[in-house]
Protein backbone atom coordinates (compact mmCIF):
# COMPACT_ATOMS: atom_id res chain seq x y z
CA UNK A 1 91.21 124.14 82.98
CA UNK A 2 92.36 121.84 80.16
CA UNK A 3 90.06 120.76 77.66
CA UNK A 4 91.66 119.50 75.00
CA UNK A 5 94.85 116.50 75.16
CA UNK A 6 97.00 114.47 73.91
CA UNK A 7 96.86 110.71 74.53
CA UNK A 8 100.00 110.33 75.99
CA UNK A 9 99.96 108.05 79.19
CA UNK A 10 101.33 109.76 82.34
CA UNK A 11 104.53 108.87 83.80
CA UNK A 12 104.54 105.86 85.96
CA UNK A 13 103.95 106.81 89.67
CA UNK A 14 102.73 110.64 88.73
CA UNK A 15 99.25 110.07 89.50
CA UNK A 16 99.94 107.98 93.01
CA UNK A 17 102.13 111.65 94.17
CA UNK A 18 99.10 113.56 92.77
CA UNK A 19 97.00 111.75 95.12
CA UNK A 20 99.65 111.65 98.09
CA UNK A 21 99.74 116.03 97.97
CA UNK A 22 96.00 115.79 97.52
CA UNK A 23 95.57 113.32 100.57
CA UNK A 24 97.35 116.27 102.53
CA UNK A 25 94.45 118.81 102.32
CA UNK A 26 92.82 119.91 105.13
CA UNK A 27 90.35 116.87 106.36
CA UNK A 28 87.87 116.82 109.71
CA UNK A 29 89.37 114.83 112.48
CA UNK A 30 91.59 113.87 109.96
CA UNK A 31 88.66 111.34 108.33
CA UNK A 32 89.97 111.66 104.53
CA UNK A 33 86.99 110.10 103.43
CA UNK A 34 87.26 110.25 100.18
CA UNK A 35 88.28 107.99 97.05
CA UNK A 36 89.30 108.26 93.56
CA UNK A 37 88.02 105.64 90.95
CA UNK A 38 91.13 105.94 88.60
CA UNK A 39 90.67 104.90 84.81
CA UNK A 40 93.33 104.84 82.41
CA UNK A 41 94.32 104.65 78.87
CA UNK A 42 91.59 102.58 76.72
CA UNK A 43 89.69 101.93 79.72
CA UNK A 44 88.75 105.68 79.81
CA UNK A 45 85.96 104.98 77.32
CA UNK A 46 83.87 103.06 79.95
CA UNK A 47 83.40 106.76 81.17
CA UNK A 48 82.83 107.91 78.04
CA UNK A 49 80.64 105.49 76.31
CA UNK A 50 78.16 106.33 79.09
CA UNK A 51 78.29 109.64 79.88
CA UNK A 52 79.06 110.82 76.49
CA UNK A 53 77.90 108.03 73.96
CA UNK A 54 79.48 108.22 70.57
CA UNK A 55 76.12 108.84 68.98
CA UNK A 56 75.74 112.27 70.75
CA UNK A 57 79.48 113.14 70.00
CA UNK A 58 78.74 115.20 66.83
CA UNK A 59 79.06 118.91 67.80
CA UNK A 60 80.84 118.00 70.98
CA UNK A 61 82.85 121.10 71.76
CA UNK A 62 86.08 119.88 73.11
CA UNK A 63 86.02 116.18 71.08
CA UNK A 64 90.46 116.03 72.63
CA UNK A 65 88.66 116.02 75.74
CA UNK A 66 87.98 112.26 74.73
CA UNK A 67 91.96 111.98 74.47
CA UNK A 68 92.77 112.57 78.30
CA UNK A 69 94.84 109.27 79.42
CA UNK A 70 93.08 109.84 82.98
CA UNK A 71 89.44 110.30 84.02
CA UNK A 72 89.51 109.99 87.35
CA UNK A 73 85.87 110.42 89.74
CA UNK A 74 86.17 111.40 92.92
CA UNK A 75 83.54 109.95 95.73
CA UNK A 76 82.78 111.41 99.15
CA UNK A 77 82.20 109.06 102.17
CA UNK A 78 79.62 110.74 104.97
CA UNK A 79 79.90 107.22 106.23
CA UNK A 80 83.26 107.86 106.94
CA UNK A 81 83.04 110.77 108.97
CA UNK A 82 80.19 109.61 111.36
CA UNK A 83 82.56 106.76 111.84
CA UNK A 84 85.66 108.95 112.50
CA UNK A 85 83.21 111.13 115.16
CA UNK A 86 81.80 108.21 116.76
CA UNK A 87 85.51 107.10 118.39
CA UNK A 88 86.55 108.46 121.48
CA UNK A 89 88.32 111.36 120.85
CA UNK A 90 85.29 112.82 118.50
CA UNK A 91 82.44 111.02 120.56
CA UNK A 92 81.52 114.26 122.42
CA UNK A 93 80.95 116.10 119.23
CA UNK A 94 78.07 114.57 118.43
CA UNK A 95 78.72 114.06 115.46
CA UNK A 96 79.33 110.49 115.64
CA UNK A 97 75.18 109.41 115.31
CA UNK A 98 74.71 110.13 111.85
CA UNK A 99 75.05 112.04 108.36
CA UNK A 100 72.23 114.54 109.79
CA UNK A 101 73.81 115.38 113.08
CA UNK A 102 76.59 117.68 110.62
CA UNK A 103 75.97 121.32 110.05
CA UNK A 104 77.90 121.21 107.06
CA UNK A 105 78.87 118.25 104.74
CA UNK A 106 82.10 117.97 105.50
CA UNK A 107 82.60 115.10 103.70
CA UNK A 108 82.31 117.28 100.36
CA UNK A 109 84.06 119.77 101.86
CA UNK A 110 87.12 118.14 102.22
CA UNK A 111 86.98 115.86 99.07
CA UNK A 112 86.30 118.96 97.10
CA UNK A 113 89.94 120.40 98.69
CA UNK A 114 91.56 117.57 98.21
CA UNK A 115 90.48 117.57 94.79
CA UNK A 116 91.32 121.13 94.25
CA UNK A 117 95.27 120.31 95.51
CA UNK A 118 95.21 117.39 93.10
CA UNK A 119 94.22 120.39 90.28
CA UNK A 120 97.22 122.56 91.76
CA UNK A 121 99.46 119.62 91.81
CA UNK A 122 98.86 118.57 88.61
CA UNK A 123 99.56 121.89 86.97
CA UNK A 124 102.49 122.09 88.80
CA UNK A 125 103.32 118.68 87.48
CA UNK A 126 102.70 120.30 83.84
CA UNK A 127 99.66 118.56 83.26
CA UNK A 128 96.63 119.85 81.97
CA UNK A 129 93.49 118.96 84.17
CA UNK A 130 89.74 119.53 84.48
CA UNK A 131 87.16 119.36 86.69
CA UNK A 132 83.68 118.51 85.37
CA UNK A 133 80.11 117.71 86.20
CA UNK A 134 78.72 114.13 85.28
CA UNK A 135 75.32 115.22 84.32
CA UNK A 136 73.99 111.65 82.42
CA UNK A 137 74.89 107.76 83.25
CA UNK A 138 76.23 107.99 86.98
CA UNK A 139 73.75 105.38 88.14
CA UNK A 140 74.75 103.10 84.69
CA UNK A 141 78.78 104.37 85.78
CA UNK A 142 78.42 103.44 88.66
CA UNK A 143 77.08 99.97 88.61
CA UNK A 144 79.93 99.36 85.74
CA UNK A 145 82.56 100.04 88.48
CA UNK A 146 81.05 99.10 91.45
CA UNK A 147 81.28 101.70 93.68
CA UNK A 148 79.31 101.37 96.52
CA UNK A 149 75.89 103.28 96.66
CA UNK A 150 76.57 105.05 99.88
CA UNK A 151 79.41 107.47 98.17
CA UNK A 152 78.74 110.44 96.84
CA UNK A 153 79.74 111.18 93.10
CA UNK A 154 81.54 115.07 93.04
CA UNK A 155 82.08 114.95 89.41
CA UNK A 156 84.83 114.26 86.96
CA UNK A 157 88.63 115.10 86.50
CA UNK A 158 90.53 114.77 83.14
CA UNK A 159 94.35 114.54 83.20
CA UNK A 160 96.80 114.42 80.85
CA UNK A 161 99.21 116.68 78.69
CA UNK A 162 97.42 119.47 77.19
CA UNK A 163 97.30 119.60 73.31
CA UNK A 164 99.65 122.98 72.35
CA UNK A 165 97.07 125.51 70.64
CA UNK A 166 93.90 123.24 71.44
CA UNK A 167 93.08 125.84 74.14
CA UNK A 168 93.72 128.88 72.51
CA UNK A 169 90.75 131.33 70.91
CA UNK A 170 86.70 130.75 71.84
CA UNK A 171 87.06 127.08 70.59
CA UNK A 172 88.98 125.94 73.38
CA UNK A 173 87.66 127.72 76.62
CA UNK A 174 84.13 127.44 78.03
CA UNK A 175 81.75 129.99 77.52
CA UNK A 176 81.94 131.05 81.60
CA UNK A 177 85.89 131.98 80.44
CA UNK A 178 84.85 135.50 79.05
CA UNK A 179 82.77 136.22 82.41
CA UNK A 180 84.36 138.73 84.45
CA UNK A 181 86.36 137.86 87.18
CA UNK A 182 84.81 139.24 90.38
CA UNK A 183 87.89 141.29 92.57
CA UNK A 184 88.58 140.86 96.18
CA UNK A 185 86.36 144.06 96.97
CA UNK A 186 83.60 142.32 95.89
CA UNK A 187 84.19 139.12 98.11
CA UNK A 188 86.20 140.54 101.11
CA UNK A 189 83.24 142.08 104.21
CA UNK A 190 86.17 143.37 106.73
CA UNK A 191 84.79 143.45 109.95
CA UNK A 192 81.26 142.41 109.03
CA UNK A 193 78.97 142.33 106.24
């Protein structure tokens, strides 16, 4: 994950292909209920200015975080997937009457690996990207940009091209990076727990 960048503006149509791959991911009955509020260049700092206002700034960790030319906030529909299960070829799931009927939110679910494809495809793309939590102002960020109340905010991505260095050494990485990373013998039950 990328936390520092440069301000350089994405090629023209990068972003739309990031977001075709990502709108392959798996998705239940195929629903892809899920949506990408997309700000760019200067207009980045109507995330910022709320979420992040300039007078708690000082001390920031990652202040080239500020510099990514893309914040982009990615929104769940469950709406979207009682409609899906409510036509006829989904009707007998029962799934169709409402958020509560699912065992899972699948809605999340599938935004969240759509989102993570986006991550792959952007790094693949040579861009640096992030995925963050949006912790203060998503009621004030939301009314800003209008998103309807229904949809369900996942969090934040930054994208852009990663500063050379800005990364490198304690300064650049989150404190989580020096956590060990648990092998597959510790997440892998073979024939049962």
């Amino acid at each position: 994950m990328t936390r520092a960048f440069l301000p350089d503006p994405l090629p023209d149509g990068l972003l739309d292909e990031l977001v075709d791959l990502a709108a392959r991911a798996p998705s239940a009955g195929k629903t892809q209920g899920w949506h990408l509020v997309v700000l760019e260049g200067a207009d980045t700092a109507r995330f910022w200015n709320v979420t992040l206002p300039a007078e708690r700034r000082d001390g920031f960790g990652w202040p080239h975080l500020l510099d990514a030319p893309v914040i982009a906030l990615p929104f769940a529909d469950p709406q979207a997937y009682v409609n899906r299960y409510s036509e006829p070829d989904k009707a007998r799931t029962g799934l169709g009457g409402a958020v509560e009927a699912w065992p899972a939110p699948y809605w999340t679910i599938d935004a969240s690996m759509s989102l993570m494809t986006l991550l792959l495809g952007a790094e693949a793309a040579g861009l640096g990207a992030l995925f963050f939590g949006v912790f203060r102002g998503e009621e004030e960020l939301r009314a800003d940009l209008g998103v309807p109340p229904h949809l369900e905010l996942l969090g934040a991505v930054a994208l852009g091209y990663p500063r050379p260095g800005a990364d490198d050494g304690e300064a650049g990485r989150g404190r989580s990076a020096t956590r060990r990373r648990r092998p597959a013998g510790e997440i892998v039950h073979r024939g049962g727990w």
